[in-house]
Protein backbone atom coordinates (compact mmCIF):
# COMPACT_ATOMS: atom_id res chain seq x y z
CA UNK A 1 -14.20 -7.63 -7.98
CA UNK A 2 -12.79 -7.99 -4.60
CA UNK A 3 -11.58 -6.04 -1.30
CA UNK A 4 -9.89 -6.52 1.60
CA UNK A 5 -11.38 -5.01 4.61
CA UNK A 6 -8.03 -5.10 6.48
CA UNK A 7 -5.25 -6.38 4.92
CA UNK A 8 -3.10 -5.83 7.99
CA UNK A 9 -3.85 -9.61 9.26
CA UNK A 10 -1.86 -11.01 6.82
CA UNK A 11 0.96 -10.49 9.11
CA UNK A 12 -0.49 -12.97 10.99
CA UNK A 13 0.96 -15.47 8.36
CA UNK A 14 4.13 -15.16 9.96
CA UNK A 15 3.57 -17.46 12.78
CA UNK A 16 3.19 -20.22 10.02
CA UNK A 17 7.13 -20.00 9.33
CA UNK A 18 7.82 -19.78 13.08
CA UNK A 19 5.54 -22.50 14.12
CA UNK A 20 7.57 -24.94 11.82
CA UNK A 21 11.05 -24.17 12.80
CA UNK A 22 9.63 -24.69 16.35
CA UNK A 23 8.78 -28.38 15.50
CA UNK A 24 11.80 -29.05 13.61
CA UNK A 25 13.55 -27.78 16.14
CA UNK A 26 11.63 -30.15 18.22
CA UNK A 27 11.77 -33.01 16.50
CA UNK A 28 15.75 -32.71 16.79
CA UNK A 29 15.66 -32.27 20.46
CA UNK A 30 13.39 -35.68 20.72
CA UNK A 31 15.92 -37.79 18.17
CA UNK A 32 18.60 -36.86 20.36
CA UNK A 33 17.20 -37.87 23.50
CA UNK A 34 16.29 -40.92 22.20
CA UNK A 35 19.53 -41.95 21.14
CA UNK A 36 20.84 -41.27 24.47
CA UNK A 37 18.21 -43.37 26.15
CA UNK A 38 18.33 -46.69 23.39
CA UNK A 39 19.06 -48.10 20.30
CA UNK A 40 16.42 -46.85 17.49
CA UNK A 41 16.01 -50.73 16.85
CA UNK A 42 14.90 -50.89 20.77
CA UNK A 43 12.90 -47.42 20.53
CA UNK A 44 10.89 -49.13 17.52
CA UNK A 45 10.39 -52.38 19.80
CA UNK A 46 9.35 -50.26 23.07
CA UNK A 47 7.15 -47.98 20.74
CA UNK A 48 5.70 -50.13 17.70
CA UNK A 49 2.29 -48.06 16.83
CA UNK A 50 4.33 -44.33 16.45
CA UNK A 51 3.89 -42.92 13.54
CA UNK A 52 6.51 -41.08 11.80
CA UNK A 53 3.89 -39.42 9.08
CA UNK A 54 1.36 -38.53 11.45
CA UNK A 55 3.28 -35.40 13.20
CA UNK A 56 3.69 -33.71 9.75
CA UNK A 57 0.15 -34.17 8.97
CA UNK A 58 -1.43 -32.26 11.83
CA UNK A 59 1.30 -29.39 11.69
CA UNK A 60 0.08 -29.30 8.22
CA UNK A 61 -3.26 -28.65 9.27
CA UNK A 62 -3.04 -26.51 12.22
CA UNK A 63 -0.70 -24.35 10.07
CA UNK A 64 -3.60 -24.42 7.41
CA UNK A 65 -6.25 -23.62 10.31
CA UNK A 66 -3.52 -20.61 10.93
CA UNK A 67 -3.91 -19.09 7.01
CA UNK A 68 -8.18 -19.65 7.24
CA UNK A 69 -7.88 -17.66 10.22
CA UNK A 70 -6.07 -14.82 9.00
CA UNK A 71 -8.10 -14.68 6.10
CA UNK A 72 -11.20 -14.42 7.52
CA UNK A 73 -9.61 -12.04 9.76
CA UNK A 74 -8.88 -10.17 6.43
CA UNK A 75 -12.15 -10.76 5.62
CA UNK A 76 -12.44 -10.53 1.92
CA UNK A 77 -15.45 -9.05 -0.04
CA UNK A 78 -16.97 -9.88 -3.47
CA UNK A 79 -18.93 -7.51 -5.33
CA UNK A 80 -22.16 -9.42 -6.23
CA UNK A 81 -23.75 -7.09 -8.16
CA UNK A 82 -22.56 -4.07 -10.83
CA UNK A 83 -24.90 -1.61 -11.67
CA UNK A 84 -24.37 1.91 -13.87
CA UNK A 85 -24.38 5.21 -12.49
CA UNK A 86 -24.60 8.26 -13.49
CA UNK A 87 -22.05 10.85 -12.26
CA UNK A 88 -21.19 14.44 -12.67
CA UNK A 89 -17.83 15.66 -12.09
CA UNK A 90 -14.30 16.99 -12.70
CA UNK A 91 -11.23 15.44 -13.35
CA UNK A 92 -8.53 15.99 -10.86
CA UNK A 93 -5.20 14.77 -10.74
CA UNK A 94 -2.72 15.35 -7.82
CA UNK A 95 1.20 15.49 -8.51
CA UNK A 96 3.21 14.37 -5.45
CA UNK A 97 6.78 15.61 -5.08
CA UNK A 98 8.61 12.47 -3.88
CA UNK A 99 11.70 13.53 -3.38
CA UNK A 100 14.04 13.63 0.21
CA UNK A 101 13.42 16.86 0.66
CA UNK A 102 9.80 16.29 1.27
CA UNK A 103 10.73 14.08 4.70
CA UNK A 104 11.76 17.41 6.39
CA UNK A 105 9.35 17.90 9.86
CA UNK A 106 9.16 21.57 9.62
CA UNK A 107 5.15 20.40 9.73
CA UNK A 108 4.33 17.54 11.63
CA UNK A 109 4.89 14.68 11.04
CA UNK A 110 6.57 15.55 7.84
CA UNK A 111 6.25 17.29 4.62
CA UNK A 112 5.38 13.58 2.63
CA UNK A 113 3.08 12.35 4.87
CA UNK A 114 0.68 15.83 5.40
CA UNK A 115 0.76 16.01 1.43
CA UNK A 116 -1.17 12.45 1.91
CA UNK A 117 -3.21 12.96 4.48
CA UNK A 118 -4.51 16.72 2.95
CA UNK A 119 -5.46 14.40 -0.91
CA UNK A 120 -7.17 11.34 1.75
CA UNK A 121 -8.95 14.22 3.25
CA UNK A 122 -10.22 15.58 -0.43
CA UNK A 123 -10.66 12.88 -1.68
CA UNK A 124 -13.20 11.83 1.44
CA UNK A 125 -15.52 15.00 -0.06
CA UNK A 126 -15.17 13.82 -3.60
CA UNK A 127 -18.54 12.57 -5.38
CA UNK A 128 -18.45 12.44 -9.19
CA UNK A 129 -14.96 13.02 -9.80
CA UNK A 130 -12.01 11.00 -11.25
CA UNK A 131 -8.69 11.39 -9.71
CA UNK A 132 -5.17 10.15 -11.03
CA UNK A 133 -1.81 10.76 -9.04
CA UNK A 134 1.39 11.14 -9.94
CA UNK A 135 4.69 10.95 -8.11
CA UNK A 136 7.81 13.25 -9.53
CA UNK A 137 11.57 13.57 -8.18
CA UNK A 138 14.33 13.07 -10.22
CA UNK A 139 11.67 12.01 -12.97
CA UNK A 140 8.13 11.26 -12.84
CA UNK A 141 5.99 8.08 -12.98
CA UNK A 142 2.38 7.41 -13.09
CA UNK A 143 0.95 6.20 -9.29
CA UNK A 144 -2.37 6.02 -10.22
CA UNK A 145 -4.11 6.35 -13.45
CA UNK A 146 -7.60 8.76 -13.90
CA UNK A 147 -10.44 6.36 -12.14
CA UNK A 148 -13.35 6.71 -9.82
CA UNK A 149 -11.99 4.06 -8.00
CA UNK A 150 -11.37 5.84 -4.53
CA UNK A 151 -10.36 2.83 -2.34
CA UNK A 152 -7.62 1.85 -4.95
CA UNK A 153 -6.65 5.64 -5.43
CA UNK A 154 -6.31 5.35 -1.32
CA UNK A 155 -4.07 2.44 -1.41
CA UNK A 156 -1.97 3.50 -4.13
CA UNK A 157 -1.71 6.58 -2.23
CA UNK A 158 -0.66 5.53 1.29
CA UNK A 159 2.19 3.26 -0.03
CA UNK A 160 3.86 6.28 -1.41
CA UNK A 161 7.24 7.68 -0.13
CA UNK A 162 10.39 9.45 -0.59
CA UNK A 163 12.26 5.83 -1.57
CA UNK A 164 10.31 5.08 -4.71
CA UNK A 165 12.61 7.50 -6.69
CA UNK A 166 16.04 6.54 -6.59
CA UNK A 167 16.92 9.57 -9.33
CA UNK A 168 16.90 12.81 -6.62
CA UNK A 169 15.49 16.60 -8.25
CA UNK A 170 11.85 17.80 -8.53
CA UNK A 171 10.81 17.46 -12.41
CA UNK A 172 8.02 18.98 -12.16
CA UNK A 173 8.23 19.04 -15.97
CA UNK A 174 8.09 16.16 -16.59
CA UNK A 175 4.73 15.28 -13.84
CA UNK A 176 3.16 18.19 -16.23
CA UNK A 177 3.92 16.33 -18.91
CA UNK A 178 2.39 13.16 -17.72
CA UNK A 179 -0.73 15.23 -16.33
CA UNK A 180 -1.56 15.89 -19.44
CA UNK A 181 -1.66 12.02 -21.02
CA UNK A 182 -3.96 11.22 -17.49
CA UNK A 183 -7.04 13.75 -19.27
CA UNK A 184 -8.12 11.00 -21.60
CA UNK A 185 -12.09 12.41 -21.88
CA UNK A 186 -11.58 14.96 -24.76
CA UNK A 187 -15.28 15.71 -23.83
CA UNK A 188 -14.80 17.06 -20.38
CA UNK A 189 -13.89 20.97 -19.98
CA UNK A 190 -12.87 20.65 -16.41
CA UNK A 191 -9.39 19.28 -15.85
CA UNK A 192 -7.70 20.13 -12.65
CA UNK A 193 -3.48 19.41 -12.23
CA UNK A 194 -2.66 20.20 -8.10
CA UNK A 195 0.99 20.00 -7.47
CA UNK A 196 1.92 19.35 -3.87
CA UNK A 197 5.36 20.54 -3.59
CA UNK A 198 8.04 22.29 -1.52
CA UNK A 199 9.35 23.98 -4.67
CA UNK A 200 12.90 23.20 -4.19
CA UNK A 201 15.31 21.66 -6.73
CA UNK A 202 13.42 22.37 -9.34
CA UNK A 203 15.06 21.22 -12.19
CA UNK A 204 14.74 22.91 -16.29
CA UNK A 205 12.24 25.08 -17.76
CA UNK A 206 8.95 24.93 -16.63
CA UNK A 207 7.46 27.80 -18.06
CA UNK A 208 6.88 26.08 -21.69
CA UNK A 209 5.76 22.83 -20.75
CA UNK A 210 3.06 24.65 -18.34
CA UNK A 211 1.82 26.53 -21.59
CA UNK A 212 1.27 24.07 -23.66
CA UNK A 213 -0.56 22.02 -20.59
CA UNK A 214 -3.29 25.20 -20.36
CA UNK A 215 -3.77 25.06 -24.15
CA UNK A 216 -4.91 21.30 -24.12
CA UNK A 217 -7.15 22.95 -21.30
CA UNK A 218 -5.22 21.78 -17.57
CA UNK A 219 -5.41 24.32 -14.85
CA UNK A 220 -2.65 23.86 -12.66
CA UNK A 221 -2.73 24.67 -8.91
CA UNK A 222 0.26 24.19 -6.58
CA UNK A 223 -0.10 23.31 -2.70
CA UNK A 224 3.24 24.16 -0.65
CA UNK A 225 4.46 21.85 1.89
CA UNK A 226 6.58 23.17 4.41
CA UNK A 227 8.15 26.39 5.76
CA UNK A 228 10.25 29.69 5.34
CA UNK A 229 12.38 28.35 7.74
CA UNK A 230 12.65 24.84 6.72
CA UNK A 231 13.84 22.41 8.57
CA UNK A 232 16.83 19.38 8.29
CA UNK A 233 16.48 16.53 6.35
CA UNK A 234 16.75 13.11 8.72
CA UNK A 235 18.01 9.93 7.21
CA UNK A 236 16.02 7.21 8.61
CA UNK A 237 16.53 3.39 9.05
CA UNK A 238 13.63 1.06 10.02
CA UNK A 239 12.16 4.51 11.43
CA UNK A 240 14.70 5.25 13.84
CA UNK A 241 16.68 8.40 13.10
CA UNK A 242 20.65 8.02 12.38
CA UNK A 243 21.82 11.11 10.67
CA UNK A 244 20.43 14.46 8.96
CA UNK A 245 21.68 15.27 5.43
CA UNK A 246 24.68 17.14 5.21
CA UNK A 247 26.32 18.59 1.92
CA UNK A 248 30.08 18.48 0.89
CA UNK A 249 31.26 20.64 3.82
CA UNK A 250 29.97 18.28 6.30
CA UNK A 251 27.43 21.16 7.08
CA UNK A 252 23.74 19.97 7.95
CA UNK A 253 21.34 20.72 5.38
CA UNK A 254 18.13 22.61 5.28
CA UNK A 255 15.58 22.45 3.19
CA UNK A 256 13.31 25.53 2.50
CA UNK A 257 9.61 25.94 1.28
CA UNK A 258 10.08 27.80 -1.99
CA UNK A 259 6.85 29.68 -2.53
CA UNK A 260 7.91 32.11 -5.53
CA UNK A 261 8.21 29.23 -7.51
CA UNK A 262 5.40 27.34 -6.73
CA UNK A 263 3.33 30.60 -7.12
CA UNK A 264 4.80 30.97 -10.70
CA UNK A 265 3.94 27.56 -11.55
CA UNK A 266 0.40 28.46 -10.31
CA UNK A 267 -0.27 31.92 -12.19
CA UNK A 268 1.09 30.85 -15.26
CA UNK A 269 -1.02 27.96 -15.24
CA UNK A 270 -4.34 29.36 -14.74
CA UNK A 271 -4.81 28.47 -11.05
CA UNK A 272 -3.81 29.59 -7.75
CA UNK A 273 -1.18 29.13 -4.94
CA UNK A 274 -2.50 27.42 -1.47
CA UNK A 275 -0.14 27.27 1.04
CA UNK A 276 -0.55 23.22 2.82
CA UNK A 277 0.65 23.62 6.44
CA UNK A 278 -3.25 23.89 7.84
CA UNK A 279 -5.33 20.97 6.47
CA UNK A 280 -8.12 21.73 7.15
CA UNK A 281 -8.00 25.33 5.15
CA UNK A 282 -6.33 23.71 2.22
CA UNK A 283 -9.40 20.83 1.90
CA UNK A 284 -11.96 24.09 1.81
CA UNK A 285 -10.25 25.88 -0.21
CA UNK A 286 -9.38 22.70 -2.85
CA UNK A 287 -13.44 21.74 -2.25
CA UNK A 288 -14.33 25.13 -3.37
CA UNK A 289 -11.95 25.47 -6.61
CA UNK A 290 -13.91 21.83 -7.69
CA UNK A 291 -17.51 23.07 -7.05
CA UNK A 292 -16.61 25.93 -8.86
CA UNK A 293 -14.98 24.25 -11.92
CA UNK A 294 -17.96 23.02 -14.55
CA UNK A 295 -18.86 19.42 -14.06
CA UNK A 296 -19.80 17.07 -16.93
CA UNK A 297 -21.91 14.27 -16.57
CA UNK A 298 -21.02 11.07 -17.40
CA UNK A 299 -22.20 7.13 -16.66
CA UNK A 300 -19.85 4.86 -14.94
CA UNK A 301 -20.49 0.82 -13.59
CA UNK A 302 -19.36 0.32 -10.22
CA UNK A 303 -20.13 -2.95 -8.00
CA UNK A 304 -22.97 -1.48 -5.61
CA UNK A 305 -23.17 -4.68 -3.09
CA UNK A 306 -19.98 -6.39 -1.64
CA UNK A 307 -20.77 -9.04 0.49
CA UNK A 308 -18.25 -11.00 3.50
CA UNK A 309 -16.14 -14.22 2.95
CA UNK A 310 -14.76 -14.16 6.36
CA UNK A 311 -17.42 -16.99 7.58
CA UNK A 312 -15.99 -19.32 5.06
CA UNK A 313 -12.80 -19.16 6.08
CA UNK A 314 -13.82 -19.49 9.94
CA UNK A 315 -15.77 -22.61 9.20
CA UNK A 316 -12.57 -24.26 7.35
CA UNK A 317 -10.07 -23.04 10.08
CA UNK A 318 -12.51 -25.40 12.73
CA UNK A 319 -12.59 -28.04 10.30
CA UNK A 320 -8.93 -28.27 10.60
CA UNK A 321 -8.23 -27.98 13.45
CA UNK A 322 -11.27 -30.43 14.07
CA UNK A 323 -9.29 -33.00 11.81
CA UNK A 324 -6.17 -31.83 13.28
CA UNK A 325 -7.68 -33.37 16.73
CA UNK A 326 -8.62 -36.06 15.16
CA UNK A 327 -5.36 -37.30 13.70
CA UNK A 328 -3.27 -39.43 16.76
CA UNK A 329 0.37 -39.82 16.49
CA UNK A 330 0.36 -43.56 16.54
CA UNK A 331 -0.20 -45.26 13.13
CA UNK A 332 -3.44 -46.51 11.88
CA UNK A 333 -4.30 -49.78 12.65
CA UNK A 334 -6.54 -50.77 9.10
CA UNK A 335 -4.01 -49.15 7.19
CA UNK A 336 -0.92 -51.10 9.13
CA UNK A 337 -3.03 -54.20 8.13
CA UNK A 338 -3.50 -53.33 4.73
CA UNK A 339 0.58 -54.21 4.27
CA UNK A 340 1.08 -51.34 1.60
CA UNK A 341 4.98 -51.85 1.62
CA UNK A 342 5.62 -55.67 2.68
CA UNK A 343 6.60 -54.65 6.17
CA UNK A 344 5.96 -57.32 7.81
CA UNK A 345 7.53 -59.88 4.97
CA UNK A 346 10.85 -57.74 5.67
CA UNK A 347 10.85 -58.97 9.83
């Protein structure tokens, strides 16, 4: 197994693309100043040892030197060594509501992103627990399946938003549903369903589908994003505002936190209503409900040493570009010699 200690370097791969459309563009500005000074017979004459080859070659390895660089920038890490452990936990799995609504900034910055950061913050006091997530608008779909994998459950997590559901609603039905498939340890007694939520547009019939998840033994808590008062939904491009939702009268819309329902949700499935707007309370409060909740111990391998790559990738970056200084523009005077393709039978 591998990570990435930060994968925000390989932006750095862009140059690569840039760097060549500099030299082709280059390249074009030379041929046409030659022309305009002489004849490419006389050119070859004044200049007999320039190499046409030789130019591509050491753009090819300065823009190889480029990619070592950003990878050991990356710096990846191999786990070198996997050893079992035994752990004693709950399983928890966290139901996003990803639909527009949730991009309202009636709580800073807005309701999408505070659901994340409030499950990063959790999950930082998490020891022997598993955790799945779903997302859910118009339908749901499974993010992350039930793992002790926290840095993947991290990832997963942080590349979630209101675009990955092109279907609009809340079916919080159907995330139930789902829920239910992630509990695959028949053996464990402790399985926790948290619903993150503004409660609005809630689509169908809840009320059976939330029954028959506390039978197969799911307690379902909901955590409320947003306010009484709600707040306008923008419409975004590239992260620059351009518009707020408006409905059919051309009024602008607003989008309400809709506690009754999420507090229905919550007593009819065995748990409890938490309102999300103070972090801080919510992560107490969600630390507590685990602790409480009986924990069943279980064995699990994980890789317990992961060791850096970046110095590999340092040492080939200087070997190109060590090559790359290496390599003049004018041709090579053995291989010239050598007479590879009869050029000097063709004279």
């Amino acid at each position: 197994m591998y990570i990435l200690e930060d994968a925000n370097y390989f932006y750095l791969l862009f140059t690569i693309p840039v760097i060549v459309v500099l030299f082709l563009l280059l390249v074009l500005w030379k041929k046409r100043a030659q022309k305009r000074f002489a004849e490419k017979e006389a050119l070859k004459s004044l200049s007999p040892s320039r190499s046409i080859s030789k130019p591509i070659i050491k753009l090819l390895l300065l823009c190889l030197a480029l990619a070592s660089l950003s990878l050991a920038l990356v710096n990846p890490k191999i786990g070198t060594k996997v050893e079992t452990v035994k752990r004693e936990g709950v399983d928890v799995v966290f139901a996003i509501d990803v639909s527009k609504s949730m991009d309202a900034e009636d709580i800073a910055p807005n309701r999408i992103e505070k659901s994340k950061q409030v499950i990063s913050q959790i999950l930082g006091g998490l020891g022997g627990d598993r955790v799945g997530i779903i997302g859910y608008a118009g339908s749901a779909f499974p993010q992350v399946p039930i793992t002790t994998d926290f840095s993947s459950v991290r990832m997963f997590l942080q590349a979630m938003n209101t675009d990955m559901v092109s279907s609009q609603g809340t079916a919080i039905s159907q995330a139930i549903s789902m829920a239910t498939t992630f509990f695959d340890d028949e053996e464990q007694t402790s399985r926790i369903l948290f619903i993150i939520s503004d409660g609005e547009d809630h689509e169908g019939n809840v009320m059976p589908v939330i029954d028959e998840a506390v039978k197969s033994g799911v307690s379902i808590y909901t955590i409320g994003m947003g306010t009484p008062g709600g707040g306008p939904i923008p419409i975004k491009k590239n992260g620059i505002l351009q518009e707020y939702k408006r409905d059919q009268n051309n009024e602008r819309v607003v989008t309400r936190l809709d506690e009754t329902m999420l507090k229905e949700i919550a007593n009819r499935g065995n748990g409890e209503y938490i309102l999300g707007n103070n972090t801080t309370q919510v992560v107490d409060r969600v630390k507590a409900i685990l602790n409480e909740s009986d924990k069943k111990e279980f064995e699990a391998k994980q890789f317990a040493d992961f060791k850096d790559q970046f110095q590999w990738f340092v040492a080939l970056a200087f070997f190109l570009l060590f090559l790359d200084i290496l390599v003049l523009e004018r041709k090579t005077s053995w291989l010239t010699q050598l007479n590879l393709f009869n050029e000097k039978e063709n004279e």
